[in-house]
Protein backbone atom coordinates (compact mmCIF):
# COMPACT_ATOMS: atom_id res chain seq x y z
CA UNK A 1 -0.62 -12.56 -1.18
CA UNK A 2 0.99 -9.33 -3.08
CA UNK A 3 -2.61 -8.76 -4.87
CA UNK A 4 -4.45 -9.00 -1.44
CA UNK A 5 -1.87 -6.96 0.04
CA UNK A 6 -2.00 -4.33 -2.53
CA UNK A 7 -6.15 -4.58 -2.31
CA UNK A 8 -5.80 -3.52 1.43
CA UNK A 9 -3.89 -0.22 0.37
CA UNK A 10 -5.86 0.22 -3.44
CA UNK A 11 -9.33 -0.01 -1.09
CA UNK A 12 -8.32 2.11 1.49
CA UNK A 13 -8.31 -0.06 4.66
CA UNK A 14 -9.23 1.91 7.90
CA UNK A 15 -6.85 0.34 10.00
CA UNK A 16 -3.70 0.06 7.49
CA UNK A 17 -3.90 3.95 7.05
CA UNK A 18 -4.57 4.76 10.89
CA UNK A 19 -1.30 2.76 11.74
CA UNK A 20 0.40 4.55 8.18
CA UNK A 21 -0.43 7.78 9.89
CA UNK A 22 0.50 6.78 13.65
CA UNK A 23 3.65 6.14 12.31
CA UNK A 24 4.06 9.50 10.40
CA UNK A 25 2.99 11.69 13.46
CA UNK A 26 4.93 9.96 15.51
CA UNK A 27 8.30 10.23 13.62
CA UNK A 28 7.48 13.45 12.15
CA UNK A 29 6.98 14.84 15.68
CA UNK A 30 9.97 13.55 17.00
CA UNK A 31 12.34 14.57 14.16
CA UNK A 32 10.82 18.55 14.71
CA UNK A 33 11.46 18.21 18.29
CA UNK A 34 14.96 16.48 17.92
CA UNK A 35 15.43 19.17 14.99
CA UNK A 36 14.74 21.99 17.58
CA UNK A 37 17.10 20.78 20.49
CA UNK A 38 20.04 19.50 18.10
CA UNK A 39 20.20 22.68 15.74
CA UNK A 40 21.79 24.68 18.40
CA UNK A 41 23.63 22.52 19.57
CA UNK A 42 25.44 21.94 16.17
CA UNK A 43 26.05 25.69 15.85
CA UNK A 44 27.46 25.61 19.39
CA UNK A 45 29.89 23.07 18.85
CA UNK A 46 30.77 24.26 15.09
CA UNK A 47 30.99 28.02 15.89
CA UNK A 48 32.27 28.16 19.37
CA UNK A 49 35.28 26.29 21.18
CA UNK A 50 34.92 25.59 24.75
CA UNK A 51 35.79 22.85 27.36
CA UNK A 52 34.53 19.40 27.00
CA UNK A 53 33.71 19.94 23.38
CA UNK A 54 35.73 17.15 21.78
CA UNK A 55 34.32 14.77 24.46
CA UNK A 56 30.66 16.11 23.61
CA UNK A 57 31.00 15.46 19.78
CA UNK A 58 32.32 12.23 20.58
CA UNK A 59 29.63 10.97 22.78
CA UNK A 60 27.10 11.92 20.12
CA UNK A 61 29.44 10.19 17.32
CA UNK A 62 28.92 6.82 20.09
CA UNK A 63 25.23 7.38 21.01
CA UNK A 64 24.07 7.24 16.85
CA UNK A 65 24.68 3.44 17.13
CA UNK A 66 22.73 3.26 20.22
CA UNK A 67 20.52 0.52 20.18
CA UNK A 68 16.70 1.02 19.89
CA UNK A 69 16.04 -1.79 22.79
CA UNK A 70 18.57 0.19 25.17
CA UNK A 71 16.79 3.45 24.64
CA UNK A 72 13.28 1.86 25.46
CA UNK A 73 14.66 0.08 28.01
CA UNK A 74 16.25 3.49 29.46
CA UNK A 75 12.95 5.56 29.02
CA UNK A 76 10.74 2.61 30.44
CA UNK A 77 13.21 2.66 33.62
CA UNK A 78 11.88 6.17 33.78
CA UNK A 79 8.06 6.11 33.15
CA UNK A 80 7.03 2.95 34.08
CA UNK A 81 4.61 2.75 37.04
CA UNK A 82 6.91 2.92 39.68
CA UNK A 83 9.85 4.91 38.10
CA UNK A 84 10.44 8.59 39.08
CA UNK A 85 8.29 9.67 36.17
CA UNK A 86 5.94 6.79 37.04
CA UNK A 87 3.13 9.71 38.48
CA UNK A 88 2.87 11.20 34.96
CA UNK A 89 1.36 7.77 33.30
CA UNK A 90 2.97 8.15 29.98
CA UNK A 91 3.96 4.29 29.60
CA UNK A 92 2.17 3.13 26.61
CA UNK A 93 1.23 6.38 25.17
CA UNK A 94 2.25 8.47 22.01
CA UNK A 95 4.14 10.64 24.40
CA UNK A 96 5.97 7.75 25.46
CA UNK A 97 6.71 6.89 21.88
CA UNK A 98 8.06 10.77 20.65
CA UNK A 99 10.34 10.82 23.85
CA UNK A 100 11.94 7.55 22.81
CA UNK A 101 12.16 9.10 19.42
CA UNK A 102 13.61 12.23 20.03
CA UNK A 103 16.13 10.66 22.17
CA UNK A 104 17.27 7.96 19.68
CA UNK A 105 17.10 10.58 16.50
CA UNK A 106 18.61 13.97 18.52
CA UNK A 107 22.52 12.72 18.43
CA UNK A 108 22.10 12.09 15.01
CA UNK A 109 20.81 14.79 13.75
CA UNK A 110 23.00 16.93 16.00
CA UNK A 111 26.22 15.32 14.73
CA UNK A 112 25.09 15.60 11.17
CA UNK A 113 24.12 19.33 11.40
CA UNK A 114 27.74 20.13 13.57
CA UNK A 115 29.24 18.16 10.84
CA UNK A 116 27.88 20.24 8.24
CA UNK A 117 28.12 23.72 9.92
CA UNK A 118 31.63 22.92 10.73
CA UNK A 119 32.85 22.03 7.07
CA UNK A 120 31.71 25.67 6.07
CA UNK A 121 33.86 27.99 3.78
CA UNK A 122 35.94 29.64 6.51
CA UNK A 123 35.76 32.69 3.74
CA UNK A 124 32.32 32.77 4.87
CA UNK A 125 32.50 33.54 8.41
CA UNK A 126 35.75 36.33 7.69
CA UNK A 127 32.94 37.81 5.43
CA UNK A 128 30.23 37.64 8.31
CA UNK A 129 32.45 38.74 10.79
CA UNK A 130 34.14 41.61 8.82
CA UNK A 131 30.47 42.73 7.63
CA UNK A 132 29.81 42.89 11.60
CA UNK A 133 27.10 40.13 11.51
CA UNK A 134 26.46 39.05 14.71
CA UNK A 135 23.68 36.88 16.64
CA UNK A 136 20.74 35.23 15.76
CA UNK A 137 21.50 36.88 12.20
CA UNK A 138 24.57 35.58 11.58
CA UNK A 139 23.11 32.02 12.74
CA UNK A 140 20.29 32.25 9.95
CA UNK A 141 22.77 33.67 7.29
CA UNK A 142 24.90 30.03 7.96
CA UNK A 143 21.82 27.70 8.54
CA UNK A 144 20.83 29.29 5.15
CA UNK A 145 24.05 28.70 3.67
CA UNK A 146 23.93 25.13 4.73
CA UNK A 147 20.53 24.18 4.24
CA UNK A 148 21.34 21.37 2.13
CA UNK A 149 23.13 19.24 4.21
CA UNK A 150 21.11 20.49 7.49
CA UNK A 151 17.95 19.06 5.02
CA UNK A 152 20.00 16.13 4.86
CA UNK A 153 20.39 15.45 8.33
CA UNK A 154 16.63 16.32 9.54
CA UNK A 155 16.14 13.67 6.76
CA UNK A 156 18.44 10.95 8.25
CA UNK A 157 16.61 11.51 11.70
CA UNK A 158 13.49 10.71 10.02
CA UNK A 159 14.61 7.90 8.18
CA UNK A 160 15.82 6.89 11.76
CA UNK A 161 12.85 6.87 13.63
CA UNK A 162 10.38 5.68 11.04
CA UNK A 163 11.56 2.69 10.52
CA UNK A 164 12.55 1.58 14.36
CA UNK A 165 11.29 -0.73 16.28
CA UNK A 166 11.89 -1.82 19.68
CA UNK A 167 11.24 2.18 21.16
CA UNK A 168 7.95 2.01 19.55
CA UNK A 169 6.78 -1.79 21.06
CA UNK A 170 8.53 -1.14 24.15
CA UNK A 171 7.19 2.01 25.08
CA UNK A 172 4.05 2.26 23.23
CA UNK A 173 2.97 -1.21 23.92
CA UNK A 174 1.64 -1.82 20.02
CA UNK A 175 -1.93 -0.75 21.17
CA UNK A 176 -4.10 -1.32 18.25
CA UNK A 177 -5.89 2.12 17.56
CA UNK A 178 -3.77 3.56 19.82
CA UNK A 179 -0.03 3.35 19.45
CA UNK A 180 0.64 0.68 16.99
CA UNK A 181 3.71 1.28 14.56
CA UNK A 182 4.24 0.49 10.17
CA UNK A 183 6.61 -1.79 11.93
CA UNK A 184 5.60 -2.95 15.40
CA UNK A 185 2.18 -4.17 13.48
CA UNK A 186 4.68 -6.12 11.13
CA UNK A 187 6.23 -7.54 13.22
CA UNK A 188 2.91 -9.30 15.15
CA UNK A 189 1.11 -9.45 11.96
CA UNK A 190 4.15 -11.54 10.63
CA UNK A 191 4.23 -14.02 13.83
CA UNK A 192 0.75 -14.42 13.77
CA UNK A 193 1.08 -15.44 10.39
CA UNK A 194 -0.97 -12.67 8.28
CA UNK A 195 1.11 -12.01 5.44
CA UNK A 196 -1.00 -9.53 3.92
CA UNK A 197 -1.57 -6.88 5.99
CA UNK A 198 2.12 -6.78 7.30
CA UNK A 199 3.16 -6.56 3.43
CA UNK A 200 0.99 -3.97 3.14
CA UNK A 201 2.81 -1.79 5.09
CA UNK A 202 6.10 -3.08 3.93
CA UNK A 203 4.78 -1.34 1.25
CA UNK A 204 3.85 1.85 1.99
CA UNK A 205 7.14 1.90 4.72
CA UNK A 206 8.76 1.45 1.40
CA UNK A 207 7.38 4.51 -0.76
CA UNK A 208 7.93 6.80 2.23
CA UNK A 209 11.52 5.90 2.76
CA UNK A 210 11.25 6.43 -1.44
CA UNK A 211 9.55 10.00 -0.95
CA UNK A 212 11.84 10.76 1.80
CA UNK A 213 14.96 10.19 -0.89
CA UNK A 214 13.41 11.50 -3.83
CA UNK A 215 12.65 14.68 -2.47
CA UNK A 216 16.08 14.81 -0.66
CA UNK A 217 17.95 14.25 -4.24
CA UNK A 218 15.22 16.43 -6.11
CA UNK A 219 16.25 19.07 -3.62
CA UNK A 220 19.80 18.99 -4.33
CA UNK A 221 19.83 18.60 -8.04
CA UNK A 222 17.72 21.80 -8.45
CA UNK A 223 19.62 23.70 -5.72
């Protein structure tokens, strides 16, 4: 089984690196998009008090354990066919897919980068402020100054949405071709009982999640 599974990948198989690559646009676009909505929002809440912050920070804190079934469930109640967003006929697209993405990966990455911005060197923003640093400069000076741990939490929102499953089945509908998942194909491939191909891509979920770290740690250590 391990031999024939490692033949599929060794040879090249069409269809195991269409559904390898699916996966990788599809998290890979979410985490950028999640990326671009939750960066600001972690120098907002790190940088600048205002009303309703604590309860903000904690509804992110609660919405990282945030089932994958409840978000699909939520976004379906939104696109299906006769939803508000019915009209636009994403159901069962990639689109579908990223949205369910983004929303499951955004308060994660969002808490992670406000958790990092906010556990700066206070030295560092007298020195910024005193220097008269102000604006979208004095935003790239800290994101530079934290890029580590901001890596680190892009990272986790990948890690995230790569390896989910129920946003992906429930919302993409595991079309083969089309929008089928590393994991939603393991899962059917497992039920139907072929071993081989969902091992397959138990493998190769397994040396991207590997990559993902390595290059994470590799960062670091030669920082």
């Amino acid at each position: 089984m391990l031999a024939r599974a490692v033949d599929l990948i060794v040879s090249g198989d069409r269809e195991v690196f269409f559904i390898a690559f699916t996966s990788l646009k599809f998290a890979l676009s979410s985490t950028i998009i999640s990326t671009c909505l939750a960066l600001p929002l972690g120098l907002l809440l790190s940088l600048h008090p205002f009303r309703g912050k604590k309860l903000v920070i904690i509804t992110l804190n609660s919405l990282m354990a945030l089932p994958t079934v409840v978000i699909g469930l939520l976004v379906y109640s939104l696109i299906s066919r006769s939803a508000p967003l019915g009209r636009y006929e994403l159901l069962f697209t990639p689109s579908a897919v990223i949205i369910g993405q983004v929303i499951l990966s955004f308060p994660i990455i969002a808490s992670l980068v406000y958790s990092a911005l906010s556990h700066m060197e206070p030295e560092l923003l007298e020195t910024l402020d005193t220097l008269g640093t102000r604006g979208y400069r004095k935003y790239i000076l800290l994101i530079n100054e934290s890029k580590i741990a901001l890596l680190s939490a892009l990272l986790s929102g990948f890690g995230r949405v790569i390896g989910e499953v129920g946003v992906s089945m429930m919302l993409g509908g595991n079309i083969r071709w089309y929008t089928r998942t590393i994991t939603t194909t393991i899962a059917l491939e497992t039920s139907k009982g072929d071993f081989e191909l969902a091992l397959a891509l138990g493998i190769i979920l397994i040396v991207i999640s590997l990559t993902v770290n390595f290059l994470l740690h590799w960062r670091i250590r030669y920082e």
